[in-house]
Protein backbone atom coordinates (compact mmCIF):
# COMPACT_ATOMS: atom_id res chain seq x y z
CA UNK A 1 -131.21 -40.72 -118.57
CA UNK A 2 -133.28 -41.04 -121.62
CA UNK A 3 -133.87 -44.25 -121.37
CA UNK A 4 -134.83 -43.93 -118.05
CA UNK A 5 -137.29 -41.25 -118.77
CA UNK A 6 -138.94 -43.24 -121.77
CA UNK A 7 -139.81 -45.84 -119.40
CA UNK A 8 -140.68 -43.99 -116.15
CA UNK A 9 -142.72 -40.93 -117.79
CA UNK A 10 -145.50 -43.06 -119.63
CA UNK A 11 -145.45 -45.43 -116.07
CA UNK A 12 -146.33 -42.59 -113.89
CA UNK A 13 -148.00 -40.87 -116.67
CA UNK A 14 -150.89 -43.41 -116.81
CA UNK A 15 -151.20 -43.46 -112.61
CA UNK A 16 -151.68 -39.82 -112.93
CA UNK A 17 -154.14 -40.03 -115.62
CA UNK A 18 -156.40 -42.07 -113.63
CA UNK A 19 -155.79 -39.47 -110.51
CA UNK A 20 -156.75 -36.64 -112.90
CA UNK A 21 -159.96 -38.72 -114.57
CA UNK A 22 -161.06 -39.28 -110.72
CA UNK A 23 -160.76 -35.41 -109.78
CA UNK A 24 -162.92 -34.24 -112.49
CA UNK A 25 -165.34 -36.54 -111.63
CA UNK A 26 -165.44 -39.01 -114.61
CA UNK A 27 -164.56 -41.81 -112.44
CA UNK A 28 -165.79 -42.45 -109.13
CA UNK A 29 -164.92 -44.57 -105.93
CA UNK A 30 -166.98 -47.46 -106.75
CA UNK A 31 -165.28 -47.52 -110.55
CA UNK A 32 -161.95 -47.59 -108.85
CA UNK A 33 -163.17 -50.87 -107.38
CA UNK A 34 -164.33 -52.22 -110.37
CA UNK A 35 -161.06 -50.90 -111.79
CA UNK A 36 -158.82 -52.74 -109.47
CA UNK A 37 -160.55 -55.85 -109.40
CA UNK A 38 -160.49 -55.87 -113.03
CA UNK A 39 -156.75 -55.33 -112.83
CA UNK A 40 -156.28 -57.70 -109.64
CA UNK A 41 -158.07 -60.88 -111.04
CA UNK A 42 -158.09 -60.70 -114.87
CA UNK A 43 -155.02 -58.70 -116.16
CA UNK A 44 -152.48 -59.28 -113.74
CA UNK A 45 -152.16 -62.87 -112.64
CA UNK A 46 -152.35 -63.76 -116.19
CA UNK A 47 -149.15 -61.44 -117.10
CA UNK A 48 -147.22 -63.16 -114.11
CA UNK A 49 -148.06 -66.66 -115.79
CA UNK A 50 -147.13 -65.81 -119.06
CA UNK A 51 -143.74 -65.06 -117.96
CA UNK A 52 -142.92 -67.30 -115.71
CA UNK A 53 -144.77 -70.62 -117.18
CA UNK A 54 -141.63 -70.75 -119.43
CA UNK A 55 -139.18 -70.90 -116.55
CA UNK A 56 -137.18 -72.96 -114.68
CA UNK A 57 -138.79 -73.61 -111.35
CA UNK A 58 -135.73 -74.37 -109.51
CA UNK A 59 -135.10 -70.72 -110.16
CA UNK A 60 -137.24 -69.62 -107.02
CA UNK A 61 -135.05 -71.29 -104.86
CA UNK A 62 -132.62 -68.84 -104.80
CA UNK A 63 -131.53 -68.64 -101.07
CA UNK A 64 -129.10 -65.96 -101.17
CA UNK A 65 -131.21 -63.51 -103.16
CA UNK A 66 -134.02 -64.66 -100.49
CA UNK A 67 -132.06 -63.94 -97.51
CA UNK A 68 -130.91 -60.87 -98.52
CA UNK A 69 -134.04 -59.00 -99.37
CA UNK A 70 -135.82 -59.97 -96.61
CA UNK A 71 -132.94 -59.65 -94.08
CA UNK A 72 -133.60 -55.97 -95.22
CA UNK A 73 -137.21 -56.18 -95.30
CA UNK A 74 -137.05 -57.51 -91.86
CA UNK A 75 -134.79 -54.86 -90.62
CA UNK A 76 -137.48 -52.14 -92.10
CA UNK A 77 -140.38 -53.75 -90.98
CA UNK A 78 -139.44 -54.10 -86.82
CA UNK A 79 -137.30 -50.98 -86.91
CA UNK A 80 -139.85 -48.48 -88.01
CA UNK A 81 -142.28 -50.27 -85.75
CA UNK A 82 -140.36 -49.80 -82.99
CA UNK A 83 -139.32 -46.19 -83.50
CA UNK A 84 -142.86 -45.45 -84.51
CA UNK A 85 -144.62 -46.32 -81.26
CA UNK A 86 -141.55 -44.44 -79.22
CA UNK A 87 -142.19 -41.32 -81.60
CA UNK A 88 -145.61 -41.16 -81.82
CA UNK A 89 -147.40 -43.47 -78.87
CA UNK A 90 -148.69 -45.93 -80.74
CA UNK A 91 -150.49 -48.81 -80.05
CA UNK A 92 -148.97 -52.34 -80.49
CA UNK A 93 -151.41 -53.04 -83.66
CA UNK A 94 -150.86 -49.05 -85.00
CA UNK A 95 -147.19 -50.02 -84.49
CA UNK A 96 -147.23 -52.94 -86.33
CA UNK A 97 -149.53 -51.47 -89.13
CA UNK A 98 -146.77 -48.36 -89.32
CA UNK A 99 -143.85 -50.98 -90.03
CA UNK A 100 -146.27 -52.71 -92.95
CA UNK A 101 -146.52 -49.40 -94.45
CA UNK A 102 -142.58 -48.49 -94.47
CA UNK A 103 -141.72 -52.21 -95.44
CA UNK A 104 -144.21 -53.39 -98.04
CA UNK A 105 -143.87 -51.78 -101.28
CA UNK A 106 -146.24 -51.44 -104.09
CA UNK A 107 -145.19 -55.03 -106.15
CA UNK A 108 -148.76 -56.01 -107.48
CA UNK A 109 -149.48 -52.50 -109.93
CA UNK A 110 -146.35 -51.45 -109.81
CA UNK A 111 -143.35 -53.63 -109.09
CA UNK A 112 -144.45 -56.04 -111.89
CA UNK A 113 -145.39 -54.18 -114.68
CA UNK A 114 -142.14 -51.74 -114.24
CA UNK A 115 -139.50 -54.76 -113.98
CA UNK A 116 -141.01 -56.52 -116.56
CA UNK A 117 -141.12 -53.26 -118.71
CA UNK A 118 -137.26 -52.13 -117.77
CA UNK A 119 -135.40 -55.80 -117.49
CA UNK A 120 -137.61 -57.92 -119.90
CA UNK A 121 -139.23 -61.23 -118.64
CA UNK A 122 -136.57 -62.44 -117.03
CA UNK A 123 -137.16 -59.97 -114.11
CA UNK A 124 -140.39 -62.02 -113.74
CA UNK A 125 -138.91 -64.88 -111.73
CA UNK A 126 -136.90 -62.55 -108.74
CA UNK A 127 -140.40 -60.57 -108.54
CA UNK A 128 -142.13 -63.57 -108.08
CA UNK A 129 -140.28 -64.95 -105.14
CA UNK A 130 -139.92 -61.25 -103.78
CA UNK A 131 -144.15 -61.22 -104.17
CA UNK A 132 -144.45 -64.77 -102.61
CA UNK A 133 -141.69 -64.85 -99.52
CA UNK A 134 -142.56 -60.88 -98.79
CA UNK A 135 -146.06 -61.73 -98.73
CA UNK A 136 -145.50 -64.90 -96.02
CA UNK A 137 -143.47 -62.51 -93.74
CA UNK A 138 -145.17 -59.58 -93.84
CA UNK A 139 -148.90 -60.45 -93.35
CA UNK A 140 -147.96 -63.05 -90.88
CA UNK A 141 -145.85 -60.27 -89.01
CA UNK A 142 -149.17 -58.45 -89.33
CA UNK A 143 -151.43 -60.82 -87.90
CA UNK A 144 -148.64 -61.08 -85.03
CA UNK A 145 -149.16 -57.41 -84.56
CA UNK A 146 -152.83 -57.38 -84.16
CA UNK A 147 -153.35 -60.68 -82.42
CA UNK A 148 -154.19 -59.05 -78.74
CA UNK A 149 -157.11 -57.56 -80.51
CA UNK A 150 -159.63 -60.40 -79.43
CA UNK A 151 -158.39 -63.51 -80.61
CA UNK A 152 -155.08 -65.57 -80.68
CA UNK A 153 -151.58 -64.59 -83.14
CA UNK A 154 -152.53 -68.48 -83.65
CA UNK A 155 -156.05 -68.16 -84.78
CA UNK A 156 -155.09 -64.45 -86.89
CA UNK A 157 -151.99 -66.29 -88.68
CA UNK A 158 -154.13 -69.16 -90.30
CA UNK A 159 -156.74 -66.11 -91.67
CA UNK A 160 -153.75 -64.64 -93.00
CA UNK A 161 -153.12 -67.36 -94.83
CA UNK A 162 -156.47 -68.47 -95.97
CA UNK A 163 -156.56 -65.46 -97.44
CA UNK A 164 -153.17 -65.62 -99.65
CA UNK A 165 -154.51 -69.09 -100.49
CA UNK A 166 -157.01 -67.06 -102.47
CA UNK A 167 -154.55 -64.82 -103.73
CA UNK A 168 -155.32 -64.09 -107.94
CA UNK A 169 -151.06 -62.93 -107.72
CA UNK A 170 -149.64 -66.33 -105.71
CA UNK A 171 -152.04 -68.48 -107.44
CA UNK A 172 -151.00 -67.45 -110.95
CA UNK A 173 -146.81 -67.92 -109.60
CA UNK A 174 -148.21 -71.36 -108.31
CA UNK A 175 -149.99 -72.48 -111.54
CA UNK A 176 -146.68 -71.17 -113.85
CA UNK A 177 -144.37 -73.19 -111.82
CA UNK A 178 -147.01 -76.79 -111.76
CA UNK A 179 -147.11 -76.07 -115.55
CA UNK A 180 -143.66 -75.38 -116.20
CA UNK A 181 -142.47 -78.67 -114.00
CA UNK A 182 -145.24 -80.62 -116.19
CA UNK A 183 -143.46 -79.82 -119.69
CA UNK A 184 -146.77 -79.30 -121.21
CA UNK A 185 -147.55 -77.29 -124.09
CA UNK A 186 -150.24 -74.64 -123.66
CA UNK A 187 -152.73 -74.96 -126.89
CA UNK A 188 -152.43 -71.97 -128.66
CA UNK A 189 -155.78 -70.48 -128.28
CA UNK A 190 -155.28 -70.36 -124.39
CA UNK A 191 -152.14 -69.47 -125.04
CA UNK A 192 -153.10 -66.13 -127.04
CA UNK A 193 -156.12 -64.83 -125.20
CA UNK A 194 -153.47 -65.12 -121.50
CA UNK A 195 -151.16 -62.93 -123.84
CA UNK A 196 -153.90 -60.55 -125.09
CA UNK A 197 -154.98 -59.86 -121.14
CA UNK A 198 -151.32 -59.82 -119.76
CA UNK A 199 -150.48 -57.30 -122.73
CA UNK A 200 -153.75 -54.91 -120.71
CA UNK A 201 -152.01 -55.43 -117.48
CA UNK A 202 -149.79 -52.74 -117.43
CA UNK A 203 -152.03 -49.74 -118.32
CA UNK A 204 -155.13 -50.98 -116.30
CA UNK A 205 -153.23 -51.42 -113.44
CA UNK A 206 -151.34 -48.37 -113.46
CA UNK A 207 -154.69 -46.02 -114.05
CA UNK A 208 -156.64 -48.24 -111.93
CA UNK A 209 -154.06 -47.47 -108.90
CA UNK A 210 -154.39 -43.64 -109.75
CA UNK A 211 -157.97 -43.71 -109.40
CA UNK A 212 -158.06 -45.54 -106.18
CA UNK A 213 -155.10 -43.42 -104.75
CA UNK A 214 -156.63 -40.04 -105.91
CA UNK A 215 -159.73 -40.57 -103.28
CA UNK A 216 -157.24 -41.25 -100.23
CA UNK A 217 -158.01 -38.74 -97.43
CA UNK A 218 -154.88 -36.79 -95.98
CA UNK A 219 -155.32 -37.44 -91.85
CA UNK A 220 -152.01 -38.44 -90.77
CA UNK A 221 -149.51 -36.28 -88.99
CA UNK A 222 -147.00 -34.46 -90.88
CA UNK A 223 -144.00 -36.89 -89.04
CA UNK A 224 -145.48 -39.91 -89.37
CA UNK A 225 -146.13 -39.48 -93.13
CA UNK A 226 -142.84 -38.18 -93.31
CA UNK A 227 -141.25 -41.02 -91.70
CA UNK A 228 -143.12 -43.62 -93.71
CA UNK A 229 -141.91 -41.90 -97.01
CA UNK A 230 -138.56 -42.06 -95.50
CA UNK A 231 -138.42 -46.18 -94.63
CA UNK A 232 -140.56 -47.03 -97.84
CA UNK A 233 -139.14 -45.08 -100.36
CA UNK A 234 -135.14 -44.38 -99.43
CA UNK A 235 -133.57 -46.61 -96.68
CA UNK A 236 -135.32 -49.77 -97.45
CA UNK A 237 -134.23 -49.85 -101.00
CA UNK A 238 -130.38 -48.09 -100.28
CA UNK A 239 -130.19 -51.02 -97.17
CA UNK A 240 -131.35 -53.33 -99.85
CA UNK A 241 -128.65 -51.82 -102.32
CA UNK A 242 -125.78 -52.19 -99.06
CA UNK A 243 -126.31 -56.10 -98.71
CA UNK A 244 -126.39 -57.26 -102.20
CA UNK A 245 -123.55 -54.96 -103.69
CA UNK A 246 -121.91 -55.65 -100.22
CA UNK A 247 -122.00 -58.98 -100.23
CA UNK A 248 -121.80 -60.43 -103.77
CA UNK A 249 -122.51 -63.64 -105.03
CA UNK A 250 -126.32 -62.79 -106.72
CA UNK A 251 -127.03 -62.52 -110.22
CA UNK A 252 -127.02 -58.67 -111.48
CA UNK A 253 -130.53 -58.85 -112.95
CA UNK A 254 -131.92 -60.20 -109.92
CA UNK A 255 -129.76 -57.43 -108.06
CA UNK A 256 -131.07 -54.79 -110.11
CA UNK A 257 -134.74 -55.92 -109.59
CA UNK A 258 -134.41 -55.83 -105.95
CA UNK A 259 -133.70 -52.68 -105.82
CA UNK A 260 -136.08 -51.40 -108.14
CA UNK A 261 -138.93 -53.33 -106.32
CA UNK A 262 -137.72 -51.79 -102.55
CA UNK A 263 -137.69 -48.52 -103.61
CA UNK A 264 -141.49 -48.18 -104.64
CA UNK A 265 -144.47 -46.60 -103.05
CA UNK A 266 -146.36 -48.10 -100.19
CA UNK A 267 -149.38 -51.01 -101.98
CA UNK A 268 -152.73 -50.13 -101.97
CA UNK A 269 -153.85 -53.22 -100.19
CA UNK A 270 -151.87 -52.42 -97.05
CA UNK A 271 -155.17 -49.77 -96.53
CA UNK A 272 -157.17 -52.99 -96.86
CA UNK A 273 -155.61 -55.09 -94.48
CA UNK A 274 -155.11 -52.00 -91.56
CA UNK A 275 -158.27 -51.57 -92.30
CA UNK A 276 -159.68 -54.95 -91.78
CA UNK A 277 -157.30 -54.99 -88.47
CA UNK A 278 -159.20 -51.61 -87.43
CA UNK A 279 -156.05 -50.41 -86.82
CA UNK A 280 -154.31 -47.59 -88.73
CA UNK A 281 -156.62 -47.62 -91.56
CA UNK A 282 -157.06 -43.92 -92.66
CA UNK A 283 -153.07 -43.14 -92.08
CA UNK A 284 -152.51 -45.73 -94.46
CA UNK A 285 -154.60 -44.48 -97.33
CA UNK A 286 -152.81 -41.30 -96.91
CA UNK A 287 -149.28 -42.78 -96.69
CA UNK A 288 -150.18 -44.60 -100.13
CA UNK A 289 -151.51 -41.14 -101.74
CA UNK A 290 -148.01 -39.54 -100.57
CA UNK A 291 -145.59 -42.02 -101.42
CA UNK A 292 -147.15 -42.54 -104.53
CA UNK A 293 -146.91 -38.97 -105.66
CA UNK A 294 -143.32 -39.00 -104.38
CA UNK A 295 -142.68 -42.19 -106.32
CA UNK A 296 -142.34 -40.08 -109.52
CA UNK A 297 -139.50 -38.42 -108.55
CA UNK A 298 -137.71 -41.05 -106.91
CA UNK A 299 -138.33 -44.11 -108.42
CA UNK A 300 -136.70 -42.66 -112.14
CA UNK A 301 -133.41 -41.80 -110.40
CA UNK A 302 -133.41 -45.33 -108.94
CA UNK A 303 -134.04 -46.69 -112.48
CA UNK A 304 -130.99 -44.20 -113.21
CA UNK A 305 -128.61 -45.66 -110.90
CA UNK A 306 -129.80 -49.37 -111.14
CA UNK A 307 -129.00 -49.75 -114.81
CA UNK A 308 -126.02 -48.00 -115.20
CA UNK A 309 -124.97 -50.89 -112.19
């Protein structure tokens, strides 16, 4: 448990330092956008290519760890849509934006920096698929959701994916793997000033997210906060736990990281995109302030029970 704690306490630590620095006023909402952005484009994609330009690209086509996670992820998704709009008579789109918050963990501020931090830089190849293939079916399962909103599923899809095109986190995992299949060497000077800003990653992306979560308005209902917190941060990582132990055949580490990354808080950008959809926009912000908080308590007794698998 020690262990555990050394690496969890300073993680959540730094997200509730930048919570607290928000409250007392020292930083406000437009320095949480200069915050993330900061962390988004210039720390972040850089730490991703440092530790995967070294790797073995044939290492992202790992079908069985693929299936797996998003079998679950799929299961998440379209269940607590489903059970959502019963529940609470939702709309199609408010549906749909429901099942992105219970299915879509927090991989970018989060899921990175703490698998690279608990497993070493190995965990940086299963993260990257996760981040790539979770990105392709969720936002495209979101622009499904939305597309009777004035325009075609057609039409919404291709934004969708204009906009990953431009995507600071798959464009870095696209540039590692071109560089890695090249067998270049990176000049050293390039090579130390992507290693000074991935080294900043961590930190500025953990206080950035608790100064952007901090100004997140409460306005949900009690239940549907409740049930979000339920989907994001227990089944979807213990259904991601059943089929891998279950059904063996995957490489531990990448076992291990799976379930670390399922069982984190809801991301920040799924505000962004509900937003952007009209649809679900201020119950999202909250459901990201929530799970957040109750990340801290139940992402370090994941960590406990993932590495003494």
């Amino acid at each position: 448990m020690a262990t555990v704690l050394s690496i969890s306490v300073p993680f959540f630590a730094i997200i509730f330092l930048g919570m607290f620095t928000r409250a007392v006023g020292f930083f406000q909402r437009a320095d949480a956008r200069t915050l993330s952005k900061f962390a988004f484009y210039v720390t972040v994609p850089p730490m991703l290519f440092v530790n995967l330009a070294d790797k073995d690209p044939a290492q992202m086509l790992n079908w069985g760890f693929i299936w797996r996670f998003e079998l679950a992820t799929l299961v998440i998704l379209v269940s607590s849509a489903m059970i959502a709009r019963r529940l609470f008579s939702l709309s199609r789109s408010e549906g749909g934006m429901y099942g992105l918050n219970a299915a879509y963990p927090n991989y970018g501020y989060m899921g990175i920096p703490l698998g690279i931090l608990t497993f070493g830089d190995a965990a940086a190849v299963p993260l990257a698929v996760i981040l790539f293939v979770d990105s392709v079916l969720l936002f495209g399962f979101a622009a499904i959701a939305v597309s009777g909103r004035g325009t075609s599923w057609v039409g919404t899809l291709a934004s969708v994916l204009r906009t990953m095109a431009k995507n600071p986190f798959l464009i870095a995992i696209a540039a590692s793997l071109v560089f890695s299949a090249s067998g270049l060497q990176m000049p050293v000077f390039i090579d130390r000033v992507l290693s000074m800003l991935a080294g900043a990653a961590t930190p500025v992306a953990l206080f950035a997210l608790g100064v952007t979560v901090f100004g997140q308005s409460l306005q949900s209902s009690i239940g549907e906060l409740l049930g979000i917190s339920l989907f994001r941060l227990i089944l979807h990582p213990l259904l991601i736990a059943l089929l891998f132990l279950g059904l063996p055949g995957v490489d531990p580490l990448w076992v291990k990281v799976a379930i670390m990354s399922a069982c984190l808080p809801v991301a920040a950008n799924v505000f962004v995109v509900a937003d952007n959809y009209g649809a679900y926009g201020v119950q999202s912000a909250s459901a990201t302030l929530v799970t957040t908080i109750a990340a801290s308590l139940t992402v370090p007794l994941y960590l406990y029970w993932v590495l003494s698998l």
